[in-house]
C-alpha atoms as a PDB file:
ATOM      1  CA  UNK A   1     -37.015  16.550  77.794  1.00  0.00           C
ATOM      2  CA  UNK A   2     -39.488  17.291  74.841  1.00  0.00           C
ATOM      3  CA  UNK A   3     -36.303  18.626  72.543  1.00  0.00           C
ATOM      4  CA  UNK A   4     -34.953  15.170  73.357  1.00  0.00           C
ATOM      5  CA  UNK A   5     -38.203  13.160  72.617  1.00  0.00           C
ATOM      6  CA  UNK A   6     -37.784  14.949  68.964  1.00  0.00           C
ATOM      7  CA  UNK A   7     -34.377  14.415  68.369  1.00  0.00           C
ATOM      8  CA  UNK A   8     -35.268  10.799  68.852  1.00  0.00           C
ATOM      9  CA  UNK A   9     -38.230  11.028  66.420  1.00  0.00           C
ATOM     10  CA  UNK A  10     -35.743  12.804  64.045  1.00  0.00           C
ATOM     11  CA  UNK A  11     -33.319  10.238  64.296  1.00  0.00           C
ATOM     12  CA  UNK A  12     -35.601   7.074  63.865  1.00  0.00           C
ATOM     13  CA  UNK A  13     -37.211   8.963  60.507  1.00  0.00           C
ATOM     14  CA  UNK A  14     -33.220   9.764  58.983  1.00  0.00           C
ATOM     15  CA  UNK A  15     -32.139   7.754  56.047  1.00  0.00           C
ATOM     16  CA  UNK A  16     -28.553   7.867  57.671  1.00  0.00           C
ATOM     17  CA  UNK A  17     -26.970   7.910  60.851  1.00  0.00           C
ATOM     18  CA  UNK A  18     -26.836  11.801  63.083  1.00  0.00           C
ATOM     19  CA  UNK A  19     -23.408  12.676  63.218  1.00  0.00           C
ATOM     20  CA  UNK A  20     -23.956  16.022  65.343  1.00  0.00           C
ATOM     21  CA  UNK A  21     -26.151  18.496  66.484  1.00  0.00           C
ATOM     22  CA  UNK A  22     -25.429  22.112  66.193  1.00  0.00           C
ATOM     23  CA  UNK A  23     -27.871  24.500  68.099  1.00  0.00           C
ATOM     24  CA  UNK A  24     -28.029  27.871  69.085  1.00  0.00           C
ATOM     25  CA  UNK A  25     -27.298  29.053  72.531  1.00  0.00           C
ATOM     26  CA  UNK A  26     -31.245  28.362  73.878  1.00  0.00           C
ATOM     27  CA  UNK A  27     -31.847  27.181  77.176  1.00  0.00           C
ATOM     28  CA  UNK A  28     -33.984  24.456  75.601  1.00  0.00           C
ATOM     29  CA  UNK A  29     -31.198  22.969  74.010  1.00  0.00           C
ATOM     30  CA  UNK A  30     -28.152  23.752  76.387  1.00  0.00           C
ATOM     31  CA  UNK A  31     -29.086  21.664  79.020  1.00  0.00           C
ATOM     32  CA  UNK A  32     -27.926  18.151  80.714  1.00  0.00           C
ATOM     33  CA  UNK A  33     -30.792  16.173  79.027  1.00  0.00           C
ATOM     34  CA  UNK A  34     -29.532  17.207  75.442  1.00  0.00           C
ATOM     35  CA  UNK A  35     -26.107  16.804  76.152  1.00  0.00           C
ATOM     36  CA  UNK A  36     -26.504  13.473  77.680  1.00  0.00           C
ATOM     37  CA  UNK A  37     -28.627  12.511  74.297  1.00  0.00           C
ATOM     38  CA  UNK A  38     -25.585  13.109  72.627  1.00  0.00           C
ATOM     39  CA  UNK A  39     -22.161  11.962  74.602  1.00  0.00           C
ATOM     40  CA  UNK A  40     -23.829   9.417  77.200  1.00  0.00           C
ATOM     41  CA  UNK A  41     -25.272   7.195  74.909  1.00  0.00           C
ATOM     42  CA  UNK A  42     -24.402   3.786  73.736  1.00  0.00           C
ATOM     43  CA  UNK A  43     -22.150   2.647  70.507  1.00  0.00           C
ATOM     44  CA  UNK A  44     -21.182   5.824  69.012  1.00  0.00           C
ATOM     45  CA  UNK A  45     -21.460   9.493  70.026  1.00  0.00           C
ATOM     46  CA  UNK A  46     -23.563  12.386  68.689  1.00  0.00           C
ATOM     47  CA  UNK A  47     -20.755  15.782  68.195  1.00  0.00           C
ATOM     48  CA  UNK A  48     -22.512  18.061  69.747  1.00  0.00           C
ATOM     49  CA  UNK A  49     -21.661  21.968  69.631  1.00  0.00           C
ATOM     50  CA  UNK A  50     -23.690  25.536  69.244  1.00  0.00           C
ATOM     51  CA  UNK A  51     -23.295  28.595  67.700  1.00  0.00           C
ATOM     52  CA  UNK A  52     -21.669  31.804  68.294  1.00  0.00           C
ATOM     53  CA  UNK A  53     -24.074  34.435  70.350  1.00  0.00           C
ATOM     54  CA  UNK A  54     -25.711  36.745  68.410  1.00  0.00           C
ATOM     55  CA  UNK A  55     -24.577  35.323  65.123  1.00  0.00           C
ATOM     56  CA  UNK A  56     -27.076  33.993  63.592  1.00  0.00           C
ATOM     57  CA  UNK A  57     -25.541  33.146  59.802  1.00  0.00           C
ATOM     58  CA  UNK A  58     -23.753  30.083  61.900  1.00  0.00           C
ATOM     59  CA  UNK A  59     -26.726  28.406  61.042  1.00  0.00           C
ATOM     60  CA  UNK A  60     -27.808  30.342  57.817  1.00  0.00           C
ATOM     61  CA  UNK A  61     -29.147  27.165  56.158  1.00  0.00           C
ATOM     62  CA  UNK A  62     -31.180  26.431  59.301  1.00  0.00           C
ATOM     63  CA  UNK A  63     -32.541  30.032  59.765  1.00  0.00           C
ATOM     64  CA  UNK A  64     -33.664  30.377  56.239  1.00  0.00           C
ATOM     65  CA  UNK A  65     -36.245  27.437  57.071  1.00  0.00           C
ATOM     66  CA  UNK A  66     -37.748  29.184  59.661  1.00  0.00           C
ATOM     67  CA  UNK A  67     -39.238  31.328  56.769  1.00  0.00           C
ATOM     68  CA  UNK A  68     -39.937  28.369  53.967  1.00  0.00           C
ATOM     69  CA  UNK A  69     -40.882  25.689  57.167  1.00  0.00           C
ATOM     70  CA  UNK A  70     -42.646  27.876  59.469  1.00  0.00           C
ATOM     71  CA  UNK A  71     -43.404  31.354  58.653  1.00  0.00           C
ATOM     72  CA  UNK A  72     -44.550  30.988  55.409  1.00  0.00           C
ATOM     73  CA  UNK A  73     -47.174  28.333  56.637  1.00  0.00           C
ATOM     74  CA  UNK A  74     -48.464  29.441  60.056  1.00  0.00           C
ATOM     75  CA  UNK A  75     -47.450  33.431  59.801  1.00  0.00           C
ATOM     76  CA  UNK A  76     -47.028  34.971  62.499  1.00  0.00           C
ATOM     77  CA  UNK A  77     -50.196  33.591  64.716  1.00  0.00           C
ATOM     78  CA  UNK A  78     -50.120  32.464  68.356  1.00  0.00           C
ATOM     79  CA  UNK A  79     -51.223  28.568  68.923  1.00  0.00           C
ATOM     80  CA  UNK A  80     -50.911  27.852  72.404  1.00  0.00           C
ATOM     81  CA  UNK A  81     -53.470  24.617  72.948  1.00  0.00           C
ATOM     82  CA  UNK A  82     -53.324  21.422  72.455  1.00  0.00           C
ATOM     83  CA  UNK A  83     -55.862  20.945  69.419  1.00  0.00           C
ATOM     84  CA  UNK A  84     -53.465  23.142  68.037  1.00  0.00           C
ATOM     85  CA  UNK A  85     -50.278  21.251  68.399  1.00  0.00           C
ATOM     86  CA  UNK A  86     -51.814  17.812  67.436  1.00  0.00           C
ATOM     87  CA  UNK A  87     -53.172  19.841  64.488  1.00  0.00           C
ATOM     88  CA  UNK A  88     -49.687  21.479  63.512  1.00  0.00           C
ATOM     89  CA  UNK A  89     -47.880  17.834  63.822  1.00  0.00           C
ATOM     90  CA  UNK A  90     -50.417  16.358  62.078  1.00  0.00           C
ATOM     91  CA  UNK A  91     -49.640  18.768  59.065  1.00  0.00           C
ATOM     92  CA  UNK A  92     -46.258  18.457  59.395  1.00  0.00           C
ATOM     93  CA  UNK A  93     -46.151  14.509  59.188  1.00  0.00           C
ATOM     94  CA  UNK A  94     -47.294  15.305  55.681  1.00  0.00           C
ATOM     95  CA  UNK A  95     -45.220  18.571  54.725  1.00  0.00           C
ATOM     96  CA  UNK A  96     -42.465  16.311  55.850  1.00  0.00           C
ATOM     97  CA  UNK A  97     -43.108  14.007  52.788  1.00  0.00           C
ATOM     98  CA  UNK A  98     -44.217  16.541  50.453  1.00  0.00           C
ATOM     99  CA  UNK A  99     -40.962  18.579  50.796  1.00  0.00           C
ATOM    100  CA  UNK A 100     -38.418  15.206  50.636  1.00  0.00           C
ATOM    101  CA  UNK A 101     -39.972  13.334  48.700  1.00  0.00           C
ATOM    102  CA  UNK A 102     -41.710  15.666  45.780  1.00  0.00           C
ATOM    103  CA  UNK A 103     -40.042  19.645  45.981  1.00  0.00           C
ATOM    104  CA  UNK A 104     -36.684  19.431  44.203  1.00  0.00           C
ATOM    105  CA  UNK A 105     -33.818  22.210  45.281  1.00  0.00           C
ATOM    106  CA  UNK A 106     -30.682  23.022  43.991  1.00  0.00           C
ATOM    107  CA  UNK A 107     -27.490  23.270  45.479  1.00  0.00           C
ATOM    108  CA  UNK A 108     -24.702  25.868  44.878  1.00  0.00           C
ATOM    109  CA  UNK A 109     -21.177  23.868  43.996  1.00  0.00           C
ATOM    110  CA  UNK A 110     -19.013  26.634  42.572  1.00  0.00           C
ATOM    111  CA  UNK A 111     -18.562  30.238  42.526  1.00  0.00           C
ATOM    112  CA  UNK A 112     -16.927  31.721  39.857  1.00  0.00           C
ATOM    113  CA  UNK A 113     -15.285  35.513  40.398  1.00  0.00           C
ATOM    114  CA  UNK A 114     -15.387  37.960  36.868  1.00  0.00           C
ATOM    115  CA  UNK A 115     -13.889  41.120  38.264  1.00  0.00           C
ATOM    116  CA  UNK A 116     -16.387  42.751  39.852  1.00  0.00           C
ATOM    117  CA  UNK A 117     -18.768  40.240  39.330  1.00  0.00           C
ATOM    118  CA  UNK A 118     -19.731  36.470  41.439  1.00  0.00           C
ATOM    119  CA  UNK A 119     -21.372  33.995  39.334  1.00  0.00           C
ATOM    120  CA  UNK A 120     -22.915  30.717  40.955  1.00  0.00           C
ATOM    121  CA  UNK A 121     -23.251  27.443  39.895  1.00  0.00           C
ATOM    122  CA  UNK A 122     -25.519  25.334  40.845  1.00  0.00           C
ATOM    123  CA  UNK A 123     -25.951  21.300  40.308  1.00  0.00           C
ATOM    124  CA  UNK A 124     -29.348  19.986  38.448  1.00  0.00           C
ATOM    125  CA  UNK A 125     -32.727  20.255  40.719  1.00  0.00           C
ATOM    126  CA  UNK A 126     -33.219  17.010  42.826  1.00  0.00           C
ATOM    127  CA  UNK A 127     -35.376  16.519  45.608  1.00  0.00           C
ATOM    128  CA  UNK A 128     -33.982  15.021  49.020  1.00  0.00           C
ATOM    129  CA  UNK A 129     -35.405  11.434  48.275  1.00  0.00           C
ATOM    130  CA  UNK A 130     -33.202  11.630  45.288  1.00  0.00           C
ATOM    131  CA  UNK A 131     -30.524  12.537  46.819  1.00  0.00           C
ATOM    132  CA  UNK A 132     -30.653  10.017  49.740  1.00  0.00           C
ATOM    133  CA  UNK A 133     -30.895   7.258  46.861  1.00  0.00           C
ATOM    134  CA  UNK A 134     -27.483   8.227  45.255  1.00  0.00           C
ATOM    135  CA  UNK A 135     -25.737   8.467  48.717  1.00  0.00           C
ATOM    136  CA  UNK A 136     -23.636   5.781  49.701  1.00  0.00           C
ATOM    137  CA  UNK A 137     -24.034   6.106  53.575  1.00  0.00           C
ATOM    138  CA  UNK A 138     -28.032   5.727  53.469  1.00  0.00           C
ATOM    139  CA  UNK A 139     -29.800   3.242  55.402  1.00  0.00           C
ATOM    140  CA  UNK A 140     -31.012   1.066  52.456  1.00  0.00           C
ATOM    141  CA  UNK A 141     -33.925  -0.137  54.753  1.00  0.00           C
ATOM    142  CA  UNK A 142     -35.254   3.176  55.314  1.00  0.00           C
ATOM    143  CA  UNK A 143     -34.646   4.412  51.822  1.00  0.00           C
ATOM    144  CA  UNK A 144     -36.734   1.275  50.860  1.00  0.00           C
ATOM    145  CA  UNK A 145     -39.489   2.629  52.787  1.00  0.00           C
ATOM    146  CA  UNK A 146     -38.933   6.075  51.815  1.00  0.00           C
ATOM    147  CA  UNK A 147     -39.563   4.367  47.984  1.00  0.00           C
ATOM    148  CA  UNK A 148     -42.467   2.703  49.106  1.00  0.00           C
ATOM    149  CA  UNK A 149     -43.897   6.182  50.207  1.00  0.00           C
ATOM    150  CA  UNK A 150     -42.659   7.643  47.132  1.00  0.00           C
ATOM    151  CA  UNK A 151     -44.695   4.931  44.893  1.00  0.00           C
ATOM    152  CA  UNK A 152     -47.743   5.040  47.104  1.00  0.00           C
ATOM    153  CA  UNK A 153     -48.491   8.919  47.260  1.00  0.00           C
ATOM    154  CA  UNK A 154     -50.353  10.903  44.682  1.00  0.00           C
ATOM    155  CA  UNK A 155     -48.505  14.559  45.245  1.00  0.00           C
ATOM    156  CA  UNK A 156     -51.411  15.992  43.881  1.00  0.00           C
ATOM    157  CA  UNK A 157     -53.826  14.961  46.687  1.00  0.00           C
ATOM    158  CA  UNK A 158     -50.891  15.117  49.060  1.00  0.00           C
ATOM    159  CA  UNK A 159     -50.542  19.250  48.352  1.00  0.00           C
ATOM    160  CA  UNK A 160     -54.666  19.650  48.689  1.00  0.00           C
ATOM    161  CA  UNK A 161     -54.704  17.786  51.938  1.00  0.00           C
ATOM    162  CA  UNK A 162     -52.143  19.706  53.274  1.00  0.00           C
ATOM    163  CA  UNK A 163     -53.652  23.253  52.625  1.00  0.00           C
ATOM    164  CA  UNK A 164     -57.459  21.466  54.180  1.00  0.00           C
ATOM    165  CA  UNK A 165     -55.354  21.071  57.368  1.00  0.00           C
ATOM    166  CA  UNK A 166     -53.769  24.292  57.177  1.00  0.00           C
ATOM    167  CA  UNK A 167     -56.956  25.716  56.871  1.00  0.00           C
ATOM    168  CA  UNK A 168     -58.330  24.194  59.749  1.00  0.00           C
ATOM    169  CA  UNK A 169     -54.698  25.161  61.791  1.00  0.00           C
ATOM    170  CA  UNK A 170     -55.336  29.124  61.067  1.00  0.00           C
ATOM    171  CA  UNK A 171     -58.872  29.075  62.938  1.00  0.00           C
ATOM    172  CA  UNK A 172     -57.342  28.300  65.907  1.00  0.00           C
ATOM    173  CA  UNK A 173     -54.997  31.083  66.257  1.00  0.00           C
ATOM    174  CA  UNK A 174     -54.954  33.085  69.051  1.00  0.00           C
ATOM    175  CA  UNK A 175     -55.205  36.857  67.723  1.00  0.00           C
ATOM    176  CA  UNK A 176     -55.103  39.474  70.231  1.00  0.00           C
ATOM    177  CA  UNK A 177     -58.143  41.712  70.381  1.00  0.00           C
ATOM    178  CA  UNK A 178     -56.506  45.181  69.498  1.00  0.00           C
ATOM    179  CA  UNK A 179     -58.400  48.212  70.905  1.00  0.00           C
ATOM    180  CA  UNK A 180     -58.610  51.584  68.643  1.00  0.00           C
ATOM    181  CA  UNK A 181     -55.874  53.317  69.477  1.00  0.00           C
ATOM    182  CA  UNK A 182     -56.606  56.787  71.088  1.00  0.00           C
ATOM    183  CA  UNK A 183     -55.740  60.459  69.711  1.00  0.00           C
ATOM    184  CA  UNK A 184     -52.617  61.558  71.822  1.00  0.00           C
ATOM    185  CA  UNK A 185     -53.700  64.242  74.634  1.00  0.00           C
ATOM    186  CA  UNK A 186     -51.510  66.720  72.759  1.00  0.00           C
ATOM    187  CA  UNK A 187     -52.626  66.024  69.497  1.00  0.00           C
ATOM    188  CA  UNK A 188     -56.524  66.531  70.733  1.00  0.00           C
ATOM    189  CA  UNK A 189     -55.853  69.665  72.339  1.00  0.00           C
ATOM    190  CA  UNK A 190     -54.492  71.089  68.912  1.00  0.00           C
ATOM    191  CA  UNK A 191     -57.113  69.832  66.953  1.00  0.00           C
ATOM    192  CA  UNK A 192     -59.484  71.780  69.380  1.00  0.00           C
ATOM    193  CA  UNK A 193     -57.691  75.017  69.615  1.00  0.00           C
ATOM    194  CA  UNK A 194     -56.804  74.770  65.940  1.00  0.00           C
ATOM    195  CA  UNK A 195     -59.010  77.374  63.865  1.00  0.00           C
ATOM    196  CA  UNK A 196     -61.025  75.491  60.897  1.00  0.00           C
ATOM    197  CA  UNK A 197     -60.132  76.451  57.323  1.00  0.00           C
ATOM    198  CA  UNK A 198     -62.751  76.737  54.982  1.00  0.00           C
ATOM    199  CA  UNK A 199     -63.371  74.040  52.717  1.00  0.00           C
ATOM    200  CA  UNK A 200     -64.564  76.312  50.018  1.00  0.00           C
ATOM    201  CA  UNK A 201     -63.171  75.532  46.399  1.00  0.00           C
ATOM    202  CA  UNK A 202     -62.647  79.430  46.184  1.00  0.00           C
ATOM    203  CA  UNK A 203     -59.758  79.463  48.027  1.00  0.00           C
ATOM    204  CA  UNK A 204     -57.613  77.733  44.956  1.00  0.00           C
ATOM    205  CA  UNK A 205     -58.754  80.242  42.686  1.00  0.00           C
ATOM    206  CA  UNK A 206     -56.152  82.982  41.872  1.00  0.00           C
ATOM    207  CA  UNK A 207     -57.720  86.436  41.690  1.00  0.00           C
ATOM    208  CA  UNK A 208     -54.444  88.292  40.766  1.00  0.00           C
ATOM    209  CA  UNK A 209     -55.444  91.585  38.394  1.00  0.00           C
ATOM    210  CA  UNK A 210     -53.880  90.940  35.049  1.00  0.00           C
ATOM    211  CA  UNK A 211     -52.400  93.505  33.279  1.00  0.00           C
ATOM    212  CA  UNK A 212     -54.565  95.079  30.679  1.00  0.00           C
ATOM    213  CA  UNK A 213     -53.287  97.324  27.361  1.00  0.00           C
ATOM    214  CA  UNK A 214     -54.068 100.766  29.091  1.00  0.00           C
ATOM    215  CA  UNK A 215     -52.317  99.520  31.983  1.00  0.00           C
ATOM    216  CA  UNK A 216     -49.106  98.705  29.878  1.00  0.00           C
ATOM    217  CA  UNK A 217     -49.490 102.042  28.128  1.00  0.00           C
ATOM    218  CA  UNK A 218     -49.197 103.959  31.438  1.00  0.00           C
ATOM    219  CA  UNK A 219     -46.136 102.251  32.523  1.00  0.00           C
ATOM    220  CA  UNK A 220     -44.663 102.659  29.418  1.00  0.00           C
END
């Protein structure tokens, strides 16, 4: 029920209407509430299909955010309370509008093959506000409000608000308290029976007799 609670806050914040939902093959999202979110609803229905097992480049422009969205933010840390989830949606109500409204991406429209070689192409940088205002299918309403944001928000104070929260976020990780790891039983018992070599600089000196002229006169 909570994956369907944020498909409907996802829904009520998209400039245009949700045509499907493609997930992977969690139990979290294969389930009756999810599918009934989608086919048993009223007016029109939601498409709703998953990906392959195991193949995770079904939803390669998905995945890749898990790395730009989530990694690169909150690491690799454990937050498992509730101070921390308020704290994490709280930052994320304003990465959402930092990262639509101000970060402009490019998207690839043409590959071109040389030979050998693969050259992309890729269309001028916009950011997804932009985009949503040349689209024909946007909810003019909601890109009004979008605008309104847009006009209202200094991206400057925006960006140093976010990393004050995400400082806040990181202190309330969960790290595990990781003991010293211990020398292997084999590994001690070596190290004991092991004779010690002498440390003595006089040991890389090479005391090999060099030949002198007498010497050379004999063997000759």
């Amino acid at each position: 029920e909570a994956v369907v609670t944020a498909m409907v806050e996802i829904e009520s914040n998209l400039p245009f209407d949700l045509l499907g939902v493609d997930s992977d093959n969690g139990g979290e999202f294969i389930n009756s509430h999810l599918y009934s979110f989608c086919q048993k609803r009223k007016g029109r229905k939601v498409q709703f299909t998953r990906s392959r097992e195991y193949k995770k480049d079904d939803n390669a422009h998905i995945e890749q955010k898990n790395w730009t969205h989530v990694r690169k933010l909150l690491g690799w840390d454990r937050y498992d309370t509730e101070e921390a989830l308020e704290a994490i949606n709280d930052v994320y109500n304003d990465l959402r509008i930092f990262q639509n409204l101000f970060q402009p991406s490019m998207k690839l429209f043409k590959k071109i093959h040389k030979g050998s070689r693969l050259i992309r192409r890729y269309d001028n940088p916009k950011t997804p506000f932009e985009r949503a205002l040349e689209s024909k299918e946007a909810d003019a309403a909601k890109v009004q409000r979008l605008e309104e944001i847009y006009r209202s928000t200094d991206p400057f104070e925006l960006s140093q608000r976010i990393d004050q929260k995400l400082g806040r976020i990181y202190k309330l990780a969960v790290r595990a308290k990781q003991a010293p790891r211990e020398t292997p039983p084999l590994k001690r018992q070596l190290r004991i029976s092991a004779p010690q070599q002498s440390r003595s600089p006089a040991k890389y000196l090479n005391f090999k007799k060099t030949p002198s002229v007498s010497d050379e006169t004999k063997v000759k």
